[in-house]
PDB file of N, CA and C in Angstrom:
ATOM      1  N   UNK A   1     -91.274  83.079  13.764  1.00  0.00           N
ATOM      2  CA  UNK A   1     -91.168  81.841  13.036  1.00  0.00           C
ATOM      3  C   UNK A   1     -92.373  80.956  13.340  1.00  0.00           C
ATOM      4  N   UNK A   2     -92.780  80.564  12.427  1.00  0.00           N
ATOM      5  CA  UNK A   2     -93.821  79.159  12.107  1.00  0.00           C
ATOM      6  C   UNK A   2     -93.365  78.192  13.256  1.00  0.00           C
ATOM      7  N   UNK A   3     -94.368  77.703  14.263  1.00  0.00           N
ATOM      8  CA  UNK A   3     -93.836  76.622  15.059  1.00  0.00           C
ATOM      9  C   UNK A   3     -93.835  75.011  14.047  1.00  0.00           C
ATOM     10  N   UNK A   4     -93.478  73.662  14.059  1.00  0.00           N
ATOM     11  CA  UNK A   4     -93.668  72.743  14.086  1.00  0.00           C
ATOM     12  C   UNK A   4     -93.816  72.904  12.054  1.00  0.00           C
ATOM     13  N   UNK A   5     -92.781  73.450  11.140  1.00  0.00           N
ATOM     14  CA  UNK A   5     -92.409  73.527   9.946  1.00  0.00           C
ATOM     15  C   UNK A   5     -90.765  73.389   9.127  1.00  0.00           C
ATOM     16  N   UNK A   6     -90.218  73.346  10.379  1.00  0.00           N
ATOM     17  CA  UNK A   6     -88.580  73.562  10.156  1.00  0.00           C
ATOM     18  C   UNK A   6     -88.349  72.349  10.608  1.00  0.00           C
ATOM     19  N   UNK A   7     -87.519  71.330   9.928  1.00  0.00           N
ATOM     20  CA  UNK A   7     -86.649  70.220  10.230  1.00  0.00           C
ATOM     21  C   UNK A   7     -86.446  70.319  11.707  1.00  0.00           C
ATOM     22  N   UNK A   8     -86.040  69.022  12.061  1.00  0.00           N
ATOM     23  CA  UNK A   8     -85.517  68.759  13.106  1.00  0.00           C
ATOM     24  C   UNK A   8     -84.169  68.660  13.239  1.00  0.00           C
ATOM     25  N   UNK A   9     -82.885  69.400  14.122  1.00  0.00           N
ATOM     26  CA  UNK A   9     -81.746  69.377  13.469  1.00  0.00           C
ATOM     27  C   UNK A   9     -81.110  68.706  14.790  1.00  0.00           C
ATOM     28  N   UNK A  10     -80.005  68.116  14.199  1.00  0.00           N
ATOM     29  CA  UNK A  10     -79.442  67.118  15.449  1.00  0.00           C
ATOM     30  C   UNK A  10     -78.111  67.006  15.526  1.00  0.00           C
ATOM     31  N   UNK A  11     -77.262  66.645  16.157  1.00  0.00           N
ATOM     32  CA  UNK A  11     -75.862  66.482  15.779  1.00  0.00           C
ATOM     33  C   UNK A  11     -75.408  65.277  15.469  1.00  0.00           C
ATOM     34  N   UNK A  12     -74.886  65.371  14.440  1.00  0.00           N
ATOM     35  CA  UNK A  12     -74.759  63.875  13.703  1.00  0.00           C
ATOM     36  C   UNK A  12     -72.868  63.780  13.210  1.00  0.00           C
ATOM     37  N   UNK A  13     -72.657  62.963  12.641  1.00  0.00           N
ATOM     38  CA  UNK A  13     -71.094  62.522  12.638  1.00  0.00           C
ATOM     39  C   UNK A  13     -70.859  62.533  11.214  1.00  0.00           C
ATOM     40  N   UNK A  14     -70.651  63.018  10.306  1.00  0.00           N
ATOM     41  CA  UNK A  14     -70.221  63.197   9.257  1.00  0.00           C
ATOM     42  C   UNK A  14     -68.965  62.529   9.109  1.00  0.00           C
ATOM     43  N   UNK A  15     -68.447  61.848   7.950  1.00  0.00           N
ATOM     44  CA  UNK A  15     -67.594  60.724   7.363  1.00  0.00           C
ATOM     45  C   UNK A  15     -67.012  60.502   6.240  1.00  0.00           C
ATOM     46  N   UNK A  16     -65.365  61.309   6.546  1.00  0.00           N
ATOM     47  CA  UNK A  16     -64.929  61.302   4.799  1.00  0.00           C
ATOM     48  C   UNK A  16     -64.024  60.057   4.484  1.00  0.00           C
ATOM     49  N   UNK A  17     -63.889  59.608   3.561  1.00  0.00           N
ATOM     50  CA  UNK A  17     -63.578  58.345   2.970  1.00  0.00           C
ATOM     51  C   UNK A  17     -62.212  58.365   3.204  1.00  0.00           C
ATOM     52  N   UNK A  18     -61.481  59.238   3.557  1.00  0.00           N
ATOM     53  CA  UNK A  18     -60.246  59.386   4.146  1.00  0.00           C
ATOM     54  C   UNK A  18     -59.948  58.582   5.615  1.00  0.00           C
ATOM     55  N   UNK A  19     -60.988  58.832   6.251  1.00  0.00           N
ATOM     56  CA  UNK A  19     -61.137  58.266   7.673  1.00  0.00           C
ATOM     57  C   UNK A  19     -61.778  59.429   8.561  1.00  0.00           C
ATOM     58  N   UNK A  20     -61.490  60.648   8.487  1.00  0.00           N
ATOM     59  CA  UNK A  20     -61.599  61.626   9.264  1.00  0.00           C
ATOM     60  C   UNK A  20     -63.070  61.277   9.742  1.00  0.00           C
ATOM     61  N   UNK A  21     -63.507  62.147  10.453  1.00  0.00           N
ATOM     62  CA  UNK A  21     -64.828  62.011  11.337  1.00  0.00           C
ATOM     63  C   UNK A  21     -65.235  63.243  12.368  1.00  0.00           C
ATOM     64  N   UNK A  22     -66.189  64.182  11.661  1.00  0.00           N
ATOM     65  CA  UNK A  22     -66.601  65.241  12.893  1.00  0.00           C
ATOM     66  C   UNK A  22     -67.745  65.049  13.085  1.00  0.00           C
ATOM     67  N   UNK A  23     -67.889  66.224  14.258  1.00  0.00           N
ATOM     68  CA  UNK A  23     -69.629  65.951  14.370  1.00  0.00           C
ATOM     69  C   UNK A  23     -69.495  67.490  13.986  1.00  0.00           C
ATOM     70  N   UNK A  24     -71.122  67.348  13.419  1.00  0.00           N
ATOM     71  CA  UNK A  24     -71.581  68.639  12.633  1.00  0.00           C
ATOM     72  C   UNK A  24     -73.220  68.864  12.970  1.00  0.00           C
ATOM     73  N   UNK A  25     -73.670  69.624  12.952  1.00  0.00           N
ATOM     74  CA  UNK A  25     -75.418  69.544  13.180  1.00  0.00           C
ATOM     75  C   UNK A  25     -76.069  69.692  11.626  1.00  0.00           C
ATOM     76  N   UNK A  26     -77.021  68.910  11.443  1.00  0.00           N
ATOM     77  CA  UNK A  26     -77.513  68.639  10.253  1.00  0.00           C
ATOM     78  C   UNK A  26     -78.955  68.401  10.496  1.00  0.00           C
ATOM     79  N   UNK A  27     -79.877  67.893   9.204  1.00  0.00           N
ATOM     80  CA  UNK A  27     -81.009  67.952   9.314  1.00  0.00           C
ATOM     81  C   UNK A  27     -80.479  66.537   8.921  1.00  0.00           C
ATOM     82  N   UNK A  28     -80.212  66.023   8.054  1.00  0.00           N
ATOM     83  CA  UNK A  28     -79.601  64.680   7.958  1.00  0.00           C
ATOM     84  C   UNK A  28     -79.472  63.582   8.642  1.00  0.00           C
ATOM     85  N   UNK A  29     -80.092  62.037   9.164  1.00  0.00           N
ATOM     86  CA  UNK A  29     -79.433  61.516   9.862  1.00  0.00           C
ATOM     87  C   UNK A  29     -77.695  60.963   9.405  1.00  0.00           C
ATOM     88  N   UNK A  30     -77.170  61.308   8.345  1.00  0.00           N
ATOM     89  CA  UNK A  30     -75.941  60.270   8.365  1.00  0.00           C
ATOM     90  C   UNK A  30     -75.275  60.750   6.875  1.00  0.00           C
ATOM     91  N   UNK A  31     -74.285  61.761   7.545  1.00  0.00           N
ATOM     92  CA  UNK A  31     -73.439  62.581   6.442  1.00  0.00           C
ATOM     93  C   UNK A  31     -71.867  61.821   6.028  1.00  0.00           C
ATOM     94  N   UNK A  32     -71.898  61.605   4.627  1.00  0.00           N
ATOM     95  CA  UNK A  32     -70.420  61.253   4.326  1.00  0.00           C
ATOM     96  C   UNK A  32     -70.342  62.035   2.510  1.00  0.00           C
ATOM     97  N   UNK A  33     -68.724  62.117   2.729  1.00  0.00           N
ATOM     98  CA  UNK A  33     -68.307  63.207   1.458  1.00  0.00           C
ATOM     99  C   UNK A  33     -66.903  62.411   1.309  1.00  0.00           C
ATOM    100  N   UNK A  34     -66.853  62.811  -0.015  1.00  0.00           N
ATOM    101  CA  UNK A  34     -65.845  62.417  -0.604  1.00  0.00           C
ATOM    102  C   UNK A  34     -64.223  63.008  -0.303  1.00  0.00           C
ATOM    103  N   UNK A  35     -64.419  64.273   0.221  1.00  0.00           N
ATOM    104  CA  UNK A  35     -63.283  64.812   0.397  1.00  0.00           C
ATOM    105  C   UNK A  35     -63.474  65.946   1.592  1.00  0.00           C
ATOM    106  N   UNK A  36     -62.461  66.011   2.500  1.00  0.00           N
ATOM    107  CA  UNK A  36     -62.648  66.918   3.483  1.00  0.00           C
ATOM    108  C   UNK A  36     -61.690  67.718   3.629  1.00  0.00           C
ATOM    109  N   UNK A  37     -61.371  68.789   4.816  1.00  0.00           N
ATOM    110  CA  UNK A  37     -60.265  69.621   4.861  1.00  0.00           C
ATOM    111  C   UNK A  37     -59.091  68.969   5.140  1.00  0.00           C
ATOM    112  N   UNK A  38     -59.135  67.912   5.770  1.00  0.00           N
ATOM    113  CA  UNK A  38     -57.789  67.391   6.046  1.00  0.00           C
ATOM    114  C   UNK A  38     -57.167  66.901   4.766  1.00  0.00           C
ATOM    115  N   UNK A  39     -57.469  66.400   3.740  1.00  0.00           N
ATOM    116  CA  UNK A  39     -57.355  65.405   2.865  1.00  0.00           C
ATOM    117  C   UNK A  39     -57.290  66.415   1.348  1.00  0.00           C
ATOM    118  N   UNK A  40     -58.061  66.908   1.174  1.00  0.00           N
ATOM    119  CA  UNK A  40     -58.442  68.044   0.281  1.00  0.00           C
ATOM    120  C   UNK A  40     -56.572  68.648  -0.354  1.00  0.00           C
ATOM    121  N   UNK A  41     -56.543  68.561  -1.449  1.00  0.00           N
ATOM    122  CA  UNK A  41     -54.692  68.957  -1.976  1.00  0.00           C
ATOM    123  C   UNK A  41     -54.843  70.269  -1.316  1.00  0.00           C
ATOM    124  N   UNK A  42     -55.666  71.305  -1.750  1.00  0.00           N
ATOM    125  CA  UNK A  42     -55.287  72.646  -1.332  1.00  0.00           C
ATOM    126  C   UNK A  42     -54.892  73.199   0.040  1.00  0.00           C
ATOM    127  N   UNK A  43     -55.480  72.441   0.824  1.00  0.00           N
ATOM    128  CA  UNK A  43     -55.660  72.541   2.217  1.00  0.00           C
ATOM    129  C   UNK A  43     -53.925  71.398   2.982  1.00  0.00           C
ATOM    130  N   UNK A  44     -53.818  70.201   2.071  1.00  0.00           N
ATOM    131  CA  UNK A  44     -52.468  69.382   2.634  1.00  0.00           C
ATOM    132  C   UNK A  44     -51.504  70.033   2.121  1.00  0.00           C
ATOM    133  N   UNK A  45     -51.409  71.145   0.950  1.00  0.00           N
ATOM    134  CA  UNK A  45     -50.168  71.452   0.294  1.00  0.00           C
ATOM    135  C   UNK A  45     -49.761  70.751  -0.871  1.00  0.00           C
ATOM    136  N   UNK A  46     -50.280  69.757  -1.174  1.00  0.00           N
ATOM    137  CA  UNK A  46     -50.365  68.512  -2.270  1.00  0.00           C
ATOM    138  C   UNK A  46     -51.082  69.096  -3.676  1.00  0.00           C
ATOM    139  N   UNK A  47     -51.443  70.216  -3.366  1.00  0.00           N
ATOM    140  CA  UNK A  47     -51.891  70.253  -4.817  1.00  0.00           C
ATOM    141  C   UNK A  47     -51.469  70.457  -6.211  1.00  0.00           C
ATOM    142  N   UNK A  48     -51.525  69.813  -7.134  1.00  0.00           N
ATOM    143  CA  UNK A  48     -50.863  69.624  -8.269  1.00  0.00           C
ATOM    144  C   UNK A  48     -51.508  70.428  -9.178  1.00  0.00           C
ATOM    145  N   UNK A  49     -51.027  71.540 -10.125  1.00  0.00           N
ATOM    146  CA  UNK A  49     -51.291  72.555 -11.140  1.00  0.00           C
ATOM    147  C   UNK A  49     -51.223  71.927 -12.631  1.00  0.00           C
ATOM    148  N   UNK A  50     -52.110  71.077 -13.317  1.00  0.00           N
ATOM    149  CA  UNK A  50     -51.772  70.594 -14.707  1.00  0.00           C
ATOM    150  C   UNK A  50     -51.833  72.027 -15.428  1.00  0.00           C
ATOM    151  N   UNK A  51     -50.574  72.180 -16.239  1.00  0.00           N
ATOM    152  CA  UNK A  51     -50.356  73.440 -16.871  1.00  0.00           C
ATOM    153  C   UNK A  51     -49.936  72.817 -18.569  1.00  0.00           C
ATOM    154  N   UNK A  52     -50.281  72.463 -19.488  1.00  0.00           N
ATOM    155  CA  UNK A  52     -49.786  71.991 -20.413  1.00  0.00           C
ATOM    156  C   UNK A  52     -49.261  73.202 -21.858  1.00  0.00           C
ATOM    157  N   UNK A  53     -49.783  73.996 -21.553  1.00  0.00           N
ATOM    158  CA  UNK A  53     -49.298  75.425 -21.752  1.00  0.00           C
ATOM    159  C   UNK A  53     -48.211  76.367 -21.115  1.00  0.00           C
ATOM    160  N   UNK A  54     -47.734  76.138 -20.368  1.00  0.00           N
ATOM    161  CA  UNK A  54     -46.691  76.405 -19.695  1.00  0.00           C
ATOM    162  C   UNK A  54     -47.111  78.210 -19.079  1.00  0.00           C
ATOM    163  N   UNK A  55     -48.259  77.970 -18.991  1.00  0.00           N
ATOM    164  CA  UNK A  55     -48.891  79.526 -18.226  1.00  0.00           C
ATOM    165  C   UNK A  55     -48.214  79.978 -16.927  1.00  0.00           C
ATOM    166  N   UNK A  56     -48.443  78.862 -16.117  1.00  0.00           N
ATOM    167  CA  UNK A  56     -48.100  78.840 -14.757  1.00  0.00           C
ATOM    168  C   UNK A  56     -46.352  79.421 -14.635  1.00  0.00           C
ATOM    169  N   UNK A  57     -45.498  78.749 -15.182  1.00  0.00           N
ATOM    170  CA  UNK A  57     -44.306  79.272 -15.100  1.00  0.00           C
ATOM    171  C   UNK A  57     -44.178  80.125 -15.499  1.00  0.00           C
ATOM    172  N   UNK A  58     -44.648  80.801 -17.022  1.00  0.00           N
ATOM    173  CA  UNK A  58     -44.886  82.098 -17.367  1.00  0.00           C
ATOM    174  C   UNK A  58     -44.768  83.305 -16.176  1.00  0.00           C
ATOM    175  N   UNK A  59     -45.651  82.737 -15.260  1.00  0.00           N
ATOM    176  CA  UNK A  59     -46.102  83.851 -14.320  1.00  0.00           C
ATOM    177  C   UNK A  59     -45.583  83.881 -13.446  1.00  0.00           C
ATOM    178  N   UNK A  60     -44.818  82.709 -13.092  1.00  0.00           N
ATOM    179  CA  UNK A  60     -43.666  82.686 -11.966  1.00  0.00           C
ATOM    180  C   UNK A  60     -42.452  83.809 -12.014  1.00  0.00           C
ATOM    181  N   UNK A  61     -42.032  83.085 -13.581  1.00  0.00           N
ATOM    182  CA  UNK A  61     -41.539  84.373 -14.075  1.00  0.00           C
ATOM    183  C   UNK A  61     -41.422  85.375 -14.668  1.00  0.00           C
ATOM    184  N   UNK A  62     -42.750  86.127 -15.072  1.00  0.00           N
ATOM    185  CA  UNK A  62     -42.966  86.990 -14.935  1.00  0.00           C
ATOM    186  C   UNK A  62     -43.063  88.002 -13.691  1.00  0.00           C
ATOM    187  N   UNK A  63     -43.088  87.364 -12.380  1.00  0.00           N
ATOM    188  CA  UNK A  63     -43.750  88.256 -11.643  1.00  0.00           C
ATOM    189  C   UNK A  63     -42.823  87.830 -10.255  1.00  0.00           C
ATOM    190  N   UNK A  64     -41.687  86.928 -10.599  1.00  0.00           N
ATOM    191  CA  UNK A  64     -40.927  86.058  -9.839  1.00  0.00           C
ATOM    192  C   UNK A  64     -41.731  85.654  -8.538  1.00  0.00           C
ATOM    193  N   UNK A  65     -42.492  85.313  -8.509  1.00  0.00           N
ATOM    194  CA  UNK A  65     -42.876  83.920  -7.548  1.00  0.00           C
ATOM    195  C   UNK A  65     -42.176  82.445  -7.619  1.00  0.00           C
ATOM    196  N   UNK A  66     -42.083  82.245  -6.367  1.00  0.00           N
ATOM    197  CA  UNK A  66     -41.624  80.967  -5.927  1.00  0.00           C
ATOM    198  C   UNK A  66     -41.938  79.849  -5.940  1.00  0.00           C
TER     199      UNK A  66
END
């Protein structure tokens, strides 16, 4: 590797609008996102399926899932 061409990388605190707060190493001084794992539907169980076609149940029962 090339000396003195690659970012400088540091550990910095990343900040989701939720509240959460990690530290992460970045080239970045000062990371924030809109959505993180804690907060995120898929990840809380919260996630909501807009089906206006009625696909989703289709396949529930079709294939009996719960």
């Amino acid at each position: 590797m090339k000396k003195d061409i690659h970012p400088k990388v540091q550990e910095v605190i990343a900040s989701c609008v939720c509240g959460a707060q990690f530290k992460v190493d970045s080239t970045k001084p000062d990371i924030r996102v809109d959505i993180c794992g804690l907060c995120h539907p898929f990840y809380t169980g919260n996630e909501k399926i807009m089906d206006t076609e009625g696909r989703v149940e289709r396949f529930k029962r079709q294939y009996k899932v719960k």
